[in-house]
Protein backbone atom coordinates (compact mmCIF):
# COMPACT_ATOMS: atom_id res chain seq x y z
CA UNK A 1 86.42 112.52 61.88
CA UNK A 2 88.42 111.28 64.46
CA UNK A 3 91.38 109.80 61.87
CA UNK A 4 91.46 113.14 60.50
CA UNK A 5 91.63 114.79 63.77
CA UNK A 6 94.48 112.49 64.72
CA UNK A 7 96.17 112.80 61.40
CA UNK A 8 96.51 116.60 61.98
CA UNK A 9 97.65 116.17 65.37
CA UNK A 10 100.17 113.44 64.74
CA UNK A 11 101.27 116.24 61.39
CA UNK A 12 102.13 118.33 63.94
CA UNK A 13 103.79 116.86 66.77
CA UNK A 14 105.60 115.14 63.63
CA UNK A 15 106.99 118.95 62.25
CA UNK A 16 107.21 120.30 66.15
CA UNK A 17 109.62 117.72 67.17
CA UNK A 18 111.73 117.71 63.93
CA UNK A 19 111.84 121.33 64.49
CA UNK A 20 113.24 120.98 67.70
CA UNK A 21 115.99 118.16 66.99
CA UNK A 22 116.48 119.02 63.61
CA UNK A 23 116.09 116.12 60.69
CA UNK A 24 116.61 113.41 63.42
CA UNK A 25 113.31 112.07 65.28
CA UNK A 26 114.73 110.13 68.53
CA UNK A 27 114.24 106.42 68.86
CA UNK A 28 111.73 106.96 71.91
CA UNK A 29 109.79 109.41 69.78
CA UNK A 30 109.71 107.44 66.49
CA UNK A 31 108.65 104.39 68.25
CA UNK A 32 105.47 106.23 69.94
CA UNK A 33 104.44 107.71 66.37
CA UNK A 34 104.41 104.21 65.15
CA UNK A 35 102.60 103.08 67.89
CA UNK A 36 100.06 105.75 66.82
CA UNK A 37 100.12 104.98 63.39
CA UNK A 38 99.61 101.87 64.26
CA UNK A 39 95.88 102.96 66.37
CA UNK A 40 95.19 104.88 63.37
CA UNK A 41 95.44 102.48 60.97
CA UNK A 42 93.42 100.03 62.61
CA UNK A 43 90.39 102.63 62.93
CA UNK A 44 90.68 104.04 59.35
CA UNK A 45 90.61 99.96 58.69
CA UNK A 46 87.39 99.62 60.85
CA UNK A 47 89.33 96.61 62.76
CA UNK A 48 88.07 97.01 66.26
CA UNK A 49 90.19 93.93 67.40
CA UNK A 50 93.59 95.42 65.87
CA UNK A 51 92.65 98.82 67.67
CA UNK A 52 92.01 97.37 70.57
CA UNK A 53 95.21 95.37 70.30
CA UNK A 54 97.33 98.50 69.47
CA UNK A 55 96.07 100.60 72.13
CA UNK A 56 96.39 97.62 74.63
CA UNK A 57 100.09 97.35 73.36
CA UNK A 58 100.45 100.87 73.68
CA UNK A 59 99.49 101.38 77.17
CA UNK A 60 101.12 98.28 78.21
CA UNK A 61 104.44 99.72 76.96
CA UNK A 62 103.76 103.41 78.26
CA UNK A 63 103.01 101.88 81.55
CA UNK A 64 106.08 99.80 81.70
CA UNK A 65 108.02 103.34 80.99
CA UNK A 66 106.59 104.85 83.84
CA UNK A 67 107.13 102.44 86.18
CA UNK A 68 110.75 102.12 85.05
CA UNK A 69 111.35 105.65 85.24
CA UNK A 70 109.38 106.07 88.71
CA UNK A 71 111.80 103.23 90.05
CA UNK A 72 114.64 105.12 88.82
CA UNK A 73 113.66 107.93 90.56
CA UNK A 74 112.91 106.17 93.69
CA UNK A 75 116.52 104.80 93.42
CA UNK A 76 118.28 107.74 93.48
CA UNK A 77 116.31 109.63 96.15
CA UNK A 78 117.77 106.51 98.45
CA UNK A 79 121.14 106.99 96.79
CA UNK A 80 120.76 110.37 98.14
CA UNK A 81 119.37 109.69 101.46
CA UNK A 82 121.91 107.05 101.94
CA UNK A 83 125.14 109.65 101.36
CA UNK A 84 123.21 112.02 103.48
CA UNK A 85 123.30 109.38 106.54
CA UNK A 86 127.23 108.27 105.37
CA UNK A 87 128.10 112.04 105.75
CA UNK A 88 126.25 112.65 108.95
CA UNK A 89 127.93 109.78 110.41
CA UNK A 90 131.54 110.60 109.90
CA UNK A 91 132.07 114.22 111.03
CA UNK A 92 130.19 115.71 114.07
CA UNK A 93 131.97 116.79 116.67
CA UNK A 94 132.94 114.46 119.09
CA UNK A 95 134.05 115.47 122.46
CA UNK A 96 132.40 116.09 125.77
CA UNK A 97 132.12 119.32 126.84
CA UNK A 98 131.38 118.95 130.46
């Protein structure tokens, strides 16, 4: 039950994201199909340790994307607090008014 709920699912994300970029399936997006082909497979083979290992892999790897991305982000918020300070530094008026 759960393969064939899967198999529909992964049908359809399949046809909604060729739909969207046409014939070609990005790299990124191919890769996590496989990945779930990959869980599939295992349960349809009633391999609990290959499962396991393929949903372990697949976590891992989504993990590691989110922490990359989150650090990107991080970098360029201080990118952008750093030209803020540059640009606050160089230009306010400076004279006494007294």
């Amino acid at each position: 039950m759960l393969a064939e709920l899967y198999e529909h699912f992964s049908d359809a994300l399949r046809s909604s994201v060729q739909s969207v970029v046409g014939a070609q399936v990005p790299d990124s997006v191919r890769h996590q199909l496989d990945a779930h082909r990959a869980i599939l497979d295992a349960i349809e083979a009633r391999d609990p340790d290959a499962a396991e290992a393929a949903v372990a892999g697949h976590l891992a790897e989504g993990i590691a994307a989110l922490r990359e991305q989150n650090q990107v982000e991080q970098n360029r918020a201080e990118q952008g607090r750093a030209g803020q300070n540059r640009a606050g530094q160089g230009g306010g008026g400076g004279g006494d008014d007294e």
